[in-house]
PDB file of N, CA and C in Angstrom:
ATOM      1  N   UNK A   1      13.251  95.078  95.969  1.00  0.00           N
ATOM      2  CA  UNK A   1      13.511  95.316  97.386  1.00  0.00           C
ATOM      3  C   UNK A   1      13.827  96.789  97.569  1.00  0.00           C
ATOM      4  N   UNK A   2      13.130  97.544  98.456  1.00  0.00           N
ATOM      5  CA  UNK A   2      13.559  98.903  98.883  1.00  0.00           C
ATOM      6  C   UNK A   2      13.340  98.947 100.579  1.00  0.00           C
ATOM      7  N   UNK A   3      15.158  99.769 100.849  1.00  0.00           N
ATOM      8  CA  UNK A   3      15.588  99.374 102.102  1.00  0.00           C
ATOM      9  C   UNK A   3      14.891 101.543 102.437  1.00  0.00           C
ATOM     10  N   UNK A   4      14.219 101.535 103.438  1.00  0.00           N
ATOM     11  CA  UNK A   4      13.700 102.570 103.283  1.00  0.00           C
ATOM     12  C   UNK A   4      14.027 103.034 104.858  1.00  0.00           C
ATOM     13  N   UNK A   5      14.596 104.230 105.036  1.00  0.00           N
ATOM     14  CA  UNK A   5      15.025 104.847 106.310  1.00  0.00           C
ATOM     15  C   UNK A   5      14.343 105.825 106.880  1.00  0.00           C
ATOM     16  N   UNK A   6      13.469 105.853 107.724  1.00  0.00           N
ATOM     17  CA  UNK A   6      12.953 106.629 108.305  1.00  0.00           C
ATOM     18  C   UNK A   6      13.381 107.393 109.615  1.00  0.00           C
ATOM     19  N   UNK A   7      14.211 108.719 109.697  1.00  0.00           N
ATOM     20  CA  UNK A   7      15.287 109.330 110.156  1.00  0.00           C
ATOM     21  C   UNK A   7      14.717 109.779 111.071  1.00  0.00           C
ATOM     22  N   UNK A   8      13.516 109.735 112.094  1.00  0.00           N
ATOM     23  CA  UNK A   8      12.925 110.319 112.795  1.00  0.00           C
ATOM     24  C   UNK A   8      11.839 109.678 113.779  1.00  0.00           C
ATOM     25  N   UNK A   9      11.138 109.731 114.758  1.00  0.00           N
ATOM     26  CA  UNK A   9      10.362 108.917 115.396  1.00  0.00           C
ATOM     27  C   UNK A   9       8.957 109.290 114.584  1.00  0.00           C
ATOM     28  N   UNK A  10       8.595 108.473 114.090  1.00  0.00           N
ATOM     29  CA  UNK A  10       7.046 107.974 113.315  1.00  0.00           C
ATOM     30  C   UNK A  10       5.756 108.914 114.508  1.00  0.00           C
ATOM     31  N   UNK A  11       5.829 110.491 114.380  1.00  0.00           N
ATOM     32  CA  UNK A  11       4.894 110.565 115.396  1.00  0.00           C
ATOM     33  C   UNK A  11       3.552 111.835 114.720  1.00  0.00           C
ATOM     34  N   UNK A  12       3.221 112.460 115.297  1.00  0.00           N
ATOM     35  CA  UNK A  12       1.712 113.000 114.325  1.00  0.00           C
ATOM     36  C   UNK A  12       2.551 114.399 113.708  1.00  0.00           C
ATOM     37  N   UNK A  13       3.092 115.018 113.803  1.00  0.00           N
ATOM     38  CA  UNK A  13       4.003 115.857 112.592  1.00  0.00           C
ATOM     39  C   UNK A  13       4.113 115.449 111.165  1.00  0.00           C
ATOM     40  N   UNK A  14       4.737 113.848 111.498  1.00  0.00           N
ATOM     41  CA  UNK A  14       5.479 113.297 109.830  1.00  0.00           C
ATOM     42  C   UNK A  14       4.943 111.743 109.803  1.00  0.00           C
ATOM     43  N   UNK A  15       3.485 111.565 110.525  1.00  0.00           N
ATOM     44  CA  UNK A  15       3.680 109.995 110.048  1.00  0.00           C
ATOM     45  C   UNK A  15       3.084 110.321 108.928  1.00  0.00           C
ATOM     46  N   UNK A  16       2.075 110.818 108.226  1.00  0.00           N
ATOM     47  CA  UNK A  16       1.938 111.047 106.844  1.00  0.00           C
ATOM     48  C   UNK A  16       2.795 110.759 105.348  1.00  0.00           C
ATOM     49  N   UNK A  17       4.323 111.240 105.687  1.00  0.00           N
ATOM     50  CA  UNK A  17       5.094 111.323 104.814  1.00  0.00           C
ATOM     51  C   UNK A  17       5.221 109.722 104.842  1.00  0.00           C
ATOM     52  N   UNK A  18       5.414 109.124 105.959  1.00  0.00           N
ATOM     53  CA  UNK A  18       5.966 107.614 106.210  1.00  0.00           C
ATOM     54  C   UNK A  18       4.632 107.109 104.752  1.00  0.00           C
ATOM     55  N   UNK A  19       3.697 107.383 105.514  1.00  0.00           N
ATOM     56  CA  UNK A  19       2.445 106.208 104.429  1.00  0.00           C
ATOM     57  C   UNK A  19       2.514 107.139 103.021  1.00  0.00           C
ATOM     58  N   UNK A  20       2.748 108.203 102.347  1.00  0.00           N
ATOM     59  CA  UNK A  20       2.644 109.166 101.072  1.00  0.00           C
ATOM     60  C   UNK A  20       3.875 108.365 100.616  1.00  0.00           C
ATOM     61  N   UNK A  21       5.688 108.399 101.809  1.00  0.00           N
ATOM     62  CA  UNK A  21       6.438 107.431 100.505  1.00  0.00           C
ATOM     63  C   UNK A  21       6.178 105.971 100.108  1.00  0.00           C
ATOM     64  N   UNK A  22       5.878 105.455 101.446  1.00  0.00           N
ATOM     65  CA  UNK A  22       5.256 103.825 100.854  1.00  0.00           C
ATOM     66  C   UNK A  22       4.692 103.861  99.614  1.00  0.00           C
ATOM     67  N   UNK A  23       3.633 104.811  99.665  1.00  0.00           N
ATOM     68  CA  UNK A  23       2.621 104.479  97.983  1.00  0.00           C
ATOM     69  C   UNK A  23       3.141 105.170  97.288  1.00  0.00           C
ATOM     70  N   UNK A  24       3.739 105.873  97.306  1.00  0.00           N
ATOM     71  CA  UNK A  24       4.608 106.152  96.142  1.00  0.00           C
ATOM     72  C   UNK A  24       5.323 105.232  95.746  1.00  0.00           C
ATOM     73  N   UNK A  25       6.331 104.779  96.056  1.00  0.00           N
ATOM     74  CA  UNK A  25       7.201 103.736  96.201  1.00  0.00           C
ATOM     75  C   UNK A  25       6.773 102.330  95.482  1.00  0.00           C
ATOM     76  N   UNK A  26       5.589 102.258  96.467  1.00  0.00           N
ATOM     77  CA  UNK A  26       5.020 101.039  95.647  1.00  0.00           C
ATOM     78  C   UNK A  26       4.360 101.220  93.845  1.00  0.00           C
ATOM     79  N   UNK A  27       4.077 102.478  93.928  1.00  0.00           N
ATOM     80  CA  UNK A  27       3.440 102.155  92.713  1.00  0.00           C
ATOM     81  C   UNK A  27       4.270 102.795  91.932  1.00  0.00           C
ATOM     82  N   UNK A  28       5.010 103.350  92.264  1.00  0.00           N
ATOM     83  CA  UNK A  28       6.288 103.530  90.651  1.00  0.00           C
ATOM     84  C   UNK A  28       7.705 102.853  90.909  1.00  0.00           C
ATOM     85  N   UNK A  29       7.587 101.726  91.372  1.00  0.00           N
ATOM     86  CA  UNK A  29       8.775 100.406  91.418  1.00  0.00           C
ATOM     87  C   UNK A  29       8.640  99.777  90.042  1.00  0.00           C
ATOM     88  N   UNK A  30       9.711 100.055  89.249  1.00  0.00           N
ATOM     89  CA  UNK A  30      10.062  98.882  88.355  1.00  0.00           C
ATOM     90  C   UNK A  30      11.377  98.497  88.336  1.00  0.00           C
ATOM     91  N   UNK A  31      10.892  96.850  88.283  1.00  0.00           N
ATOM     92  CA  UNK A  31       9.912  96.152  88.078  1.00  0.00           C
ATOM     93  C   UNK A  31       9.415  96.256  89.775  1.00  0.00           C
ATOM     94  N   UNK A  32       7.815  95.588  89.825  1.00  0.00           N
ATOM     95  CA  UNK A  32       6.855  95.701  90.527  1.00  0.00           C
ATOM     96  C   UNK A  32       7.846  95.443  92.178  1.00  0.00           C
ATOM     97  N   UNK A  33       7.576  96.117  92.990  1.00  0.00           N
ATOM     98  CA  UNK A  33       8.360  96.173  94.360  1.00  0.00           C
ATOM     99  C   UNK A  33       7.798  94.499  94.899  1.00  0.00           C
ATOM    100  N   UNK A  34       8.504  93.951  95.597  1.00  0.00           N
ATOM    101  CA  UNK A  34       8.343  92.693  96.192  1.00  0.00           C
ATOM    102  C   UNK A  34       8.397  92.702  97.996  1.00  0.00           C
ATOM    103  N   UNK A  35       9.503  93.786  98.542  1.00  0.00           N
ATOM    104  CA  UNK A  35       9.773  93.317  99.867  1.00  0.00           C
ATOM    105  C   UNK A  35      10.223  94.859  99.783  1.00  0.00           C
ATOM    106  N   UNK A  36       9.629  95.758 101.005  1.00  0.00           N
ATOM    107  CA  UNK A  36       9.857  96.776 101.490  1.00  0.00           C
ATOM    108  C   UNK A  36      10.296  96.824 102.704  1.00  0.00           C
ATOM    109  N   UNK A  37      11.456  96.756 102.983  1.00  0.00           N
ATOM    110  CA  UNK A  37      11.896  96.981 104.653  1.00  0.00           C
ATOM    111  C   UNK A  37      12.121  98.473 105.157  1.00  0.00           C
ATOM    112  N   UNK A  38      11.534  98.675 106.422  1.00  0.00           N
ATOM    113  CA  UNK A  38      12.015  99.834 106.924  1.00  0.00           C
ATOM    114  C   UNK A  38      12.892  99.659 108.006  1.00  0.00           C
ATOM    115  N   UNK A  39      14.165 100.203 107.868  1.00  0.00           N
ATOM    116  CA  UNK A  39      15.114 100.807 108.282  1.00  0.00           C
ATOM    117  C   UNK A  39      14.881 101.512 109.822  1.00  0.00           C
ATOM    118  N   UNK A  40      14.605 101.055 110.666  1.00  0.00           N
ATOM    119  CA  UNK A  40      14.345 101.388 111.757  1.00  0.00           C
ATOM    120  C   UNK A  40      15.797 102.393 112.562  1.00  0.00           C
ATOM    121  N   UNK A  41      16.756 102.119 112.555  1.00  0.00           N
ATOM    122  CA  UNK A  41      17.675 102.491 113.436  1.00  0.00           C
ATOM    123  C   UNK A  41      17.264 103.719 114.076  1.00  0.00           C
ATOM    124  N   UNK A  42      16.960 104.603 113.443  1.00  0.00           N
ATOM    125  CA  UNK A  42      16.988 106.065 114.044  1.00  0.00           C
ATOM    126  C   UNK A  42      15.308 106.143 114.744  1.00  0.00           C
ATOM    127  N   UNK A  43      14.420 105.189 114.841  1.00  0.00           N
ATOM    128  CA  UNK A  43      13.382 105.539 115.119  1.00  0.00           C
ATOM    129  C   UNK A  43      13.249 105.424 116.332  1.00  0.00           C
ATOM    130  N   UNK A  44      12.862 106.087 117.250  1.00  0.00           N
ATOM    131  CA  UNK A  44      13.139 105.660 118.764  1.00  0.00           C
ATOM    132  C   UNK A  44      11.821 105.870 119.725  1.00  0.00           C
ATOM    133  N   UNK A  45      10.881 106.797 118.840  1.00  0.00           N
ATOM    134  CA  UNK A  45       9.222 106.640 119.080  1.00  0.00           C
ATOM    135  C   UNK A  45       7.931 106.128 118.022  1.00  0.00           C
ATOM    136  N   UNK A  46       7.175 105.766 119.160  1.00  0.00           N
ATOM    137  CA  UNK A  46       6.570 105.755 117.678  1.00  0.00           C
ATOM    138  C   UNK A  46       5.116 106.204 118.580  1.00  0.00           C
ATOM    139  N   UNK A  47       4.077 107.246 118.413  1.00  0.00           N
ATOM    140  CA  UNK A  47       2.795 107.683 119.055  1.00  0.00           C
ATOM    141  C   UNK A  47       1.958 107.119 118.483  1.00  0.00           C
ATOM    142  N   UNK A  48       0.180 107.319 118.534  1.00  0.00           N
ATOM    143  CA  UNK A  48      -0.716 106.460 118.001  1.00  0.00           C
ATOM    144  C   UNK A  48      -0.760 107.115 116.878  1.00  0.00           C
ATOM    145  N   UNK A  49      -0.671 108.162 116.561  1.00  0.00           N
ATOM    146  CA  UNK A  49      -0.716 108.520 114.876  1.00  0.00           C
ATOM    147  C   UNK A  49       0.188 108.109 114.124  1.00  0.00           C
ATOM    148  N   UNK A  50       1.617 107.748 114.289  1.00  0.00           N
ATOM    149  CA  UNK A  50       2.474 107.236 113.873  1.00  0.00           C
ATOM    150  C   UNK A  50       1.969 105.266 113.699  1.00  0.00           C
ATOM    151  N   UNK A  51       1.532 104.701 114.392  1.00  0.00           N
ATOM    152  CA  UNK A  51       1.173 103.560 114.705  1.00  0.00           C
ATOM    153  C   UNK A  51       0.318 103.586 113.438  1.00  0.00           C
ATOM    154  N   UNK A  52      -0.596 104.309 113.470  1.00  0.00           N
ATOM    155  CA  UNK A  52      -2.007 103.914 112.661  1.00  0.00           C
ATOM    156  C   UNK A  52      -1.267 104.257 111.221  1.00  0.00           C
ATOM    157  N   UNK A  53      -0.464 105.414 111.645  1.00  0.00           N
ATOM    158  CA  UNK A  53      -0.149 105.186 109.474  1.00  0.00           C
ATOM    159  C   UNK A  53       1.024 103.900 109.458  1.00  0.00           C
ATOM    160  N   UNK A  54       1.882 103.833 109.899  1.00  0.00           N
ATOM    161  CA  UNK A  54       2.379 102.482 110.123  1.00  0.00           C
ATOM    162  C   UNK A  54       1.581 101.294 109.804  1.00  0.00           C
ATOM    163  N   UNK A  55       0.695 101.228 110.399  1.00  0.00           N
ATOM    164  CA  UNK A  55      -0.251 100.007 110.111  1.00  0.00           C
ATOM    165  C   UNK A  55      -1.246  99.979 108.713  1.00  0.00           C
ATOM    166  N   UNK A  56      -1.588 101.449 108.172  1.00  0.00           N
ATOM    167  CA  UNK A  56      -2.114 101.764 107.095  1.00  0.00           C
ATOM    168  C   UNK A  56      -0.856 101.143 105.803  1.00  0.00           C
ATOM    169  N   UNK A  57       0.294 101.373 106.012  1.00  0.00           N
ATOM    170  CA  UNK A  57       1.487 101.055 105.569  1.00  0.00           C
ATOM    171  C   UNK A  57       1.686  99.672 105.121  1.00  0.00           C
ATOM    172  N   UNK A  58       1.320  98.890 106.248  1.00  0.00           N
ATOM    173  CA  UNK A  58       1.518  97.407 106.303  1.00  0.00           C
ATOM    174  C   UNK A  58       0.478  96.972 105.727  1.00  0.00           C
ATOM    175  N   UNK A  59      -0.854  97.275 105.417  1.00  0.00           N
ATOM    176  CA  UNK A  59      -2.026  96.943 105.466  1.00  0.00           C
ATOM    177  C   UNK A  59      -1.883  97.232 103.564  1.00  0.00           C
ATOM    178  N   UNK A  60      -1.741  98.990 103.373  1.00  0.00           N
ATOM    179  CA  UNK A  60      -0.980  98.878 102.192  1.00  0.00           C
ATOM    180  C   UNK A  60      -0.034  98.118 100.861  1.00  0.00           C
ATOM    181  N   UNK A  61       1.009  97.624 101.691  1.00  0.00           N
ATOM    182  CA  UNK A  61       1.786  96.603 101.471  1.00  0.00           C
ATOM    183  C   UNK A  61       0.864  95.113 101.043  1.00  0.00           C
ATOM    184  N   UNK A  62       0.702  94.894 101.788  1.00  0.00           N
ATOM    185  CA  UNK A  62      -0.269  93.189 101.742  1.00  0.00           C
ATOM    186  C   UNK A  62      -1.151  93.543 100.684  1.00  0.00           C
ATOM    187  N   UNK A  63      -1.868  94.526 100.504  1.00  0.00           N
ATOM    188  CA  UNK A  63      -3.043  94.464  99.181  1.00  0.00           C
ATOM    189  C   UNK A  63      -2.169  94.397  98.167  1.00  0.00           C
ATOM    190  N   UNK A  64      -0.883  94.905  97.963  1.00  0.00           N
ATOM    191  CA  UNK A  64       0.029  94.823  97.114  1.00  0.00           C
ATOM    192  C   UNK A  64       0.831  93.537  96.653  1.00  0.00           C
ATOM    193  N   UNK A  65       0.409  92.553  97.645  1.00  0.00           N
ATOM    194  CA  UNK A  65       1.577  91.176  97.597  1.00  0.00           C
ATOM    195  C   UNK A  65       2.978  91.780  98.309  1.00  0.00           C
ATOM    196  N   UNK A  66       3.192  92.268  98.520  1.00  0.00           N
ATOM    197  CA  UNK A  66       4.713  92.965  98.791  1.00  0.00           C
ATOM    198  C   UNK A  66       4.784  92.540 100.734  1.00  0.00           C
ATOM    199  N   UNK A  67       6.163  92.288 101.017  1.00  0.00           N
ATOM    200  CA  UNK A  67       6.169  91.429 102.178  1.00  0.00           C
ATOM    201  C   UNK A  67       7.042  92.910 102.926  1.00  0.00           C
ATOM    202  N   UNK A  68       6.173  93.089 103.711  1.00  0.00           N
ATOM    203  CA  UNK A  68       7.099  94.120 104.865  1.00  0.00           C
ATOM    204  C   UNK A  68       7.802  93.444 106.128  1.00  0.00           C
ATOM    205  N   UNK A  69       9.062  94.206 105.918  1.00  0.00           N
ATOM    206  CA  UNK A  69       9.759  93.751 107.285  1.00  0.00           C
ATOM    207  C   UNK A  69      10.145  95.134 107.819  1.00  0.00           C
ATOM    208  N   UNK A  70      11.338  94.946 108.879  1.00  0.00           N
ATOM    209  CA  UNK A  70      11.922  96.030 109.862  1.00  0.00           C
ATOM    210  C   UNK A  70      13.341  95.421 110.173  1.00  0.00           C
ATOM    211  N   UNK A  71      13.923  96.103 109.947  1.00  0.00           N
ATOM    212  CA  UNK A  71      15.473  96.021 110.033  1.00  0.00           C
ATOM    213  C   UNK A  71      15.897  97.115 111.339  1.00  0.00           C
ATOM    214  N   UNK A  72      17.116  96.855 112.075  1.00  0.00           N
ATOM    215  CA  UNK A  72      17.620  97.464 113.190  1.00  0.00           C
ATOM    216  C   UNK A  72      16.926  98.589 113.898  1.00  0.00           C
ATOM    217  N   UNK A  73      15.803  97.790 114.201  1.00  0.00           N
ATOM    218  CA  UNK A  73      14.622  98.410 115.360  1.00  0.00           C
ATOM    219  C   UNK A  73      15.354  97.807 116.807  1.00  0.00           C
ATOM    220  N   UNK A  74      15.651  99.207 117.401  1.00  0.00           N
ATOM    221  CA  UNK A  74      15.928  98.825 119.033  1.00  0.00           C
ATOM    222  C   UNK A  74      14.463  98.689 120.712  1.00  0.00           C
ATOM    223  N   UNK A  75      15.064  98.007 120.904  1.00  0.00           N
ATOM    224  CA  UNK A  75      14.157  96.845 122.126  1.00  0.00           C
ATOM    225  C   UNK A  75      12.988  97.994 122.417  1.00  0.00           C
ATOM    226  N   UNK A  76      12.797  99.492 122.285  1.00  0.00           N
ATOM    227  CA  UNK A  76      12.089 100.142 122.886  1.00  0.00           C
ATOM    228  C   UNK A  76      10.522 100.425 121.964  1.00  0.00           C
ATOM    229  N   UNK A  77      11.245 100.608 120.406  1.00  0.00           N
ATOM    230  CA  UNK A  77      10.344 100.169 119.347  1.00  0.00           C
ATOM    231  C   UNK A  77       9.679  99.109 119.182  1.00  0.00           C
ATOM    232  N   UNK A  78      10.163  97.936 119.557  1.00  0.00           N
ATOM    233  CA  UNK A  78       9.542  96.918 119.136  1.00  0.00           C
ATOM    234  C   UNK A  78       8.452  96.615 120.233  1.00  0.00           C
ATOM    235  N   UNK A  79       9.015  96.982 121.542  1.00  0.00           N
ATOM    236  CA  UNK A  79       7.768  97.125 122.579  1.00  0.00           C
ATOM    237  C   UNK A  79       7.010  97.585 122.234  1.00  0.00           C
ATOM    238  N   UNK A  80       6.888  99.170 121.574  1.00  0.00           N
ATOM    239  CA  UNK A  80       5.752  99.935 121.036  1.00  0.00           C
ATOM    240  C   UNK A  80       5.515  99.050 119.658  1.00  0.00           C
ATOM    241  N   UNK A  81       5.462  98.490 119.380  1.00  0.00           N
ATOM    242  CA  UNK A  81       4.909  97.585 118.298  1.00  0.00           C
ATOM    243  C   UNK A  81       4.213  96.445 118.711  1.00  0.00           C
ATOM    244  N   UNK A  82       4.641  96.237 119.831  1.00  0.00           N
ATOM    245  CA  UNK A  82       3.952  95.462 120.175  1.00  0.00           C
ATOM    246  C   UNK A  82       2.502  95.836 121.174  1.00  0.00           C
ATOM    247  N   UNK A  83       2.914  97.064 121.554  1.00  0.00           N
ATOM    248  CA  UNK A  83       1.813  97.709 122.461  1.00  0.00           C
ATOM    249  C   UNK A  83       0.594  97.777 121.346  1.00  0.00           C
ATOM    250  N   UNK A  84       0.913  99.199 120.023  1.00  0.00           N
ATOM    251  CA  UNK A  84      -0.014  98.989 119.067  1.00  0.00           C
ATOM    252  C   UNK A  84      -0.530  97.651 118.159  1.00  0.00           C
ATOM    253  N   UNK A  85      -0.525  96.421 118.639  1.00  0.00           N
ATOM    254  CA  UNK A  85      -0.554  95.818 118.145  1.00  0.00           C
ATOM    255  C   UNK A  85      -0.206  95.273 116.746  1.00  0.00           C
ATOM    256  N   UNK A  86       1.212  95.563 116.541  1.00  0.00           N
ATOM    257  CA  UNK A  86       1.343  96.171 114.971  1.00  0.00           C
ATOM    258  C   UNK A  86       2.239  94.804 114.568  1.00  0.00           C
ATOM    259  N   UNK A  87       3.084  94.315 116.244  1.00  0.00           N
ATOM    260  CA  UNK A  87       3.668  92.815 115.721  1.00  0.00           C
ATOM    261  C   UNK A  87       3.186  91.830 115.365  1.00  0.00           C
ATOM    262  N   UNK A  88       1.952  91.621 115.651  1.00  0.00           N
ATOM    263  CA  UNK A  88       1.526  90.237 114.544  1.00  0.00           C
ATOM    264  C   UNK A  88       1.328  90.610 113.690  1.00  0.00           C
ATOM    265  N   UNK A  89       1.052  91.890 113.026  1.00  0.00           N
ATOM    266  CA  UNK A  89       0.696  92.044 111.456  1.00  0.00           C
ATOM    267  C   UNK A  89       2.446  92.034 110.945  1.00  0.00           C
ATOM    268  N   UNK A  90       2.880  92.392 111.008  1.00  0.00           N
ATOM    269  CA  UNK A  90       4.757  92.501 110.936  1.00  0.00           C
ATOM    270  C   UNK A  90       4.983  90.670 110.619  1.00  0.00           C
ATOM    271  N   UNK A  91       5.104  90.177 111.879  1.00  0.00           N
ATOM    272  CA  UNK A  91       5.465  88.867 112.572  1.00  0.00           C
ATOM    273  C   UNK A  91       6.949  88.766 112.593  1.00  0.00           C
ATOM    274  N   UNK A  92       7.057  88.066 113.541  1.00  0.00           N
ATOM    275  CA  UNK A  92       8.637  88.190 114.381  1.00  0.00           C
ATOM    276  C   UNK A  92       9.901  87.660 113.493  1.00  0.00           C
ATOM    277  N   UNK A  93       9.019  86.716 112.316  1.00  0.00           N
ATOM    278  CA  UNK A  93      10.044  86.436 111.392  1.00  0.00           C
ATOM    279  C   UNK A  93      10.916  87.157 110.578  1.00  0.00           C
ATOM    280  N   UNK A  94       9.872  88.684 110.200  1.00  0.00           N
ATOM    281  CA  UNK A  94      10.471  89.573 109.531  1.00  0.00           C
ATOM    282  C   UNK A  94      11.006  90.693 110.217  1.00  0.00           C
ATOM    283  N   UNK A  95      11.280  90.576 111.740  1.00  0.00           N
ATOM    284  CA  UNK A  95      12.522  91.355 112.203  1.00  0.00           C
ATOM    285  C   UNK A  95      13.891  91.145 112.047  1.00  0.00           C
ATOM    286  N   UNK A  96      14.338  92.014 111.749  1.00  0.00           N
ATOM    287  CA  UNK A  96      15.912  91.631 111.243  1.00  0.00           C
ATOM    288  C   UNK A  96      16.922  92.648 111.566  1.00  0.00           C
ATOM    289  N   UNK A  97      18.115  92.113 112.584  1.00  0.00           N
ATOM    290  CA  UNK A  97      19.414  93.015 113.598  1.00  0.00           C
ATOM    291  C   UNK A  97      19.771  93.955 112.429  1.00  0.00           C
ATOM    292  N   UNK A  98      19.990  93.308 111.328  1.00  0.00           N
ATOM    293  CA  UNK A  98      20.579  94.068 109.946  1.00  0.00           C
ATOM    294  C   UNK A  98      20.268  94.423 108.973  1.00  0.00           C
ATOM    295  N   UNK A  99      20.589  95.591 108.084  1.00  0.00           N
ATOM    296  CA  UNK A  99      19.924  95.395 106.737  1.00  0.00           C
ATOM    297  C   UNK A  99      20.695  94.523 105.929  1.00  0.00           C
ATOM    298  N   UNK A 100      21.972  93.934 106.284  1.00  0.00           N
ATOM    299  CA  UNK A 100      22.267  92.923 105.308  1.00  0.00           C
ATOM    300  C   UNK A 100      21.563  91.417 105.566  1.00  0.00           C
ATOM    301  N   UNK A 101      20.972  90.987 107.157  1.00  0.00           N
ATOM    302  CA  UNK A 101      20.113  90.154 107.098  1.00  0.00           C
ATOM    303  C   UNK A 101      18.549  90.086 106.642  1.00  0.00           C
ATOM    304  N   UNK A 102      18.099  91.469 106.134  1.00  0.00           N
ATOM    305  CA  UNK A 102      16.843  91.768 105.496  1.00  0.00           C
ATOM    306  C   UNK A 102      17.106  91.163 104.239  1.00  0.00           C
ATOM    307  N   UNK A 103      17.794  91.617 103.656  1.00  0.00           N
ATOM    308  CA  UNK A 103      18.945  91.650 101.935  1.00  0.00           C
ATOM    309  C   UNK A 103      18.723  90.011 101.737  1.00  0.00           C
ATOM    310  N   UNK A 104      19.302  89.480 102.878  1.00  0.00           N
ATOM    311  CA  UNK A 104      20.027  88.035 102.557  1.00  0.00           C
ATOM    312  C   UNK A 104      18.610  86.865 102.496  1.00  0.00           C
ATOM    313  N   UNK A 105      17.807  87.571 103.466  1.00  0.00           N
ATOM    314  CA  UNK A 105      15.870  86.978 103.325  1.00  0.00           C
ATOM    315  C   UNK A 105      15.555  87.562 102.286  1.00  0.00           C
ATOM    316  N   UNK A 106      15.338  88.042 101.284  1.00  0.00           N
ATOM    317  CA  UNK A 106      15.049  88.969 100.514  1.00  0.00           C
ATOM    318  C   UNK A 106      15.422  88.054  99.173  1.00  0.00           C
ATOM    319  N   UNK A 107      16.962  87.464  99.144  1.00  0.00           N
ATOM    320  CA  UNK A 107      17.078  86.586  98.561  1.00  0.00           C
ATOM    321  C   UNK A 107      16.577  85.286  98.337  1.00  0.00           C
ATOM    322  N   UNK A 108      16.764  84.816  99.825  1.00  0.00           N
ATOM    323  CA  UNK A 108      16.043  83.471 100.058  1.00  0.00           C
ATOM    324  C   UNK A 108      14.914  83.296  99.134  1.00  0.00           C
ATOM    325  N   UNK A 109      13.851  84.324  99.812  1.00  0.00           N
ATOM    326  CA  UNK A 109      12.606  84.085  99.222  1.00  0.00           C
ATOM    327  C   UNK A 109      12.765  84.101  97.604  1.00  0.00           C
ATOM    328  N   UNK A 110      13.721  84.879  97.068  1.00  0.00           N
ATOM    329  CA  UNK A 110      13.003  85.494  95.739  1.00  0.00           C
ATOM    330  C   UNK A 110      13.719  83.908  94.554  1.00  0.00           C
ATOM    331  N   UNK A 111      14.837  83.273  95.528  1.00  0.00           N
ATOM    332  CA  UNK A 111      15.349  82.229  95.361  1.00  0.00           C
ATOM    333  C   UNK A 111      14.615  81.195  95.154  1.00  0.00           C
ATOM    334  N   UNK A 112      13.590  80.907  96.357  1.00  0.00           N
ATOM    335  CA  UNK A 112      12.506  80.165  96.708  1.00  0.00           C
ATOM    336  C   UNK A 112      11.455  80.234  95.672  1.00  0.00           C
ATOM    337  N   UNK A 113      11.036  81.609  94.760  1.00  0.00           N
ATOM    338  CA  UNK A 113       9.956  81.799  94.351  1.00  0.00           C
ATOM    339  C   UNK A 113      10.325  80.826  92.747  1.00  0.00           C
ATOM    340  N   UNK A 114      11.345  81.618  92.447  1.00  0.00           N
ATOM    341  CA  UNK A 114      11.972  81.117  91.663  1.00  0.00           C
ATOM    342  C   UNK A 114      11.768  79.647  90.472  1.00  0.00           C
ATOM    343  N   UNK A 115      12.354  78.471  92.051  1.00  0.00           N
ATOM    344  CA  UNK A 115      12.699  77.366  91.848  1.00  0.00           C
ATOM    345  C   UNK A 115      11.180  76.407  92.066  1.00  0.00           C
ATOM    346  N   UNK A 116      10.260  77.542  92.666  1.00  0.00           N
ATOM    347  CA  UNK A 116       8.844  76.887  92.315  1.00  0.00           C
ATOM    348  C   UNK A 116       8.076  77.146  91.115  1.00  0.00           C
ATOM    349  N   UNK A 117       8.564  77.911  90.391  1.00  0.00           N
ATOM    350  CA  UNK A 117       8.077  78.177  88.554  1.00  0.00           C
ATOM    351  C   UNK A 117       8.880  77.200  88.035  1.00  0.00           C
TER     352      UNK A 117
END
């Protein structure tokens, strides 16, 4: 699990860095990364270049097996997520008020995976 903070609005300056740490991230996690949440709090825009590496991100993620969520994204973000069409690839299950309710799904599942081996 990596709880990942992105300190700035996701817009065509720095969405680059957003999708360069994902793959980084993903591919030098040991052991192999499972659930990447981003840390929304401070993000308060997000433009279409920001959107599209966002979604390159998520799209990223899934070829990986690795389950992306979003932790303490406020009501204005998630509209723009939903504008770019970026919430059904997300899905509403993996929004989460907290990063200790990301943490505590994070468990569930890995609980879940577990007790099915």
């Amino acid at each position: 699990l990596v709880i990942y903070r992105f300190g700035a609005p996701i817009y065509f300056p720095n969405a680059h860095l957003l999708l360069e740490d994902a793959t980084r991230l993903v591919e030098t996690a040991q052991p192999p990364l499972r659930w990447f949440v981003l840390n929304a709090e401070t993000i308060n825009d997000i433009d279409i270049t920001g959107a599209k590496a966002l979604g390159q991100v998520i799209k990223l993620l899934a070829e990986r097996q690795v389950t992306f969520a979003i932790a303490r994204a406020h009501a204005p973000v998630l509209e723009l997520l939903e504008r770019y069409e970026l919430l059904h690839l997300i899905g509403e299950d993996r929004l989460y008020h907290t990063n200790l309710a990301a943490v505590d799904a994070y468990q569930r599942s890995a609980q879940a995976s577990l007790e099915q081996e």
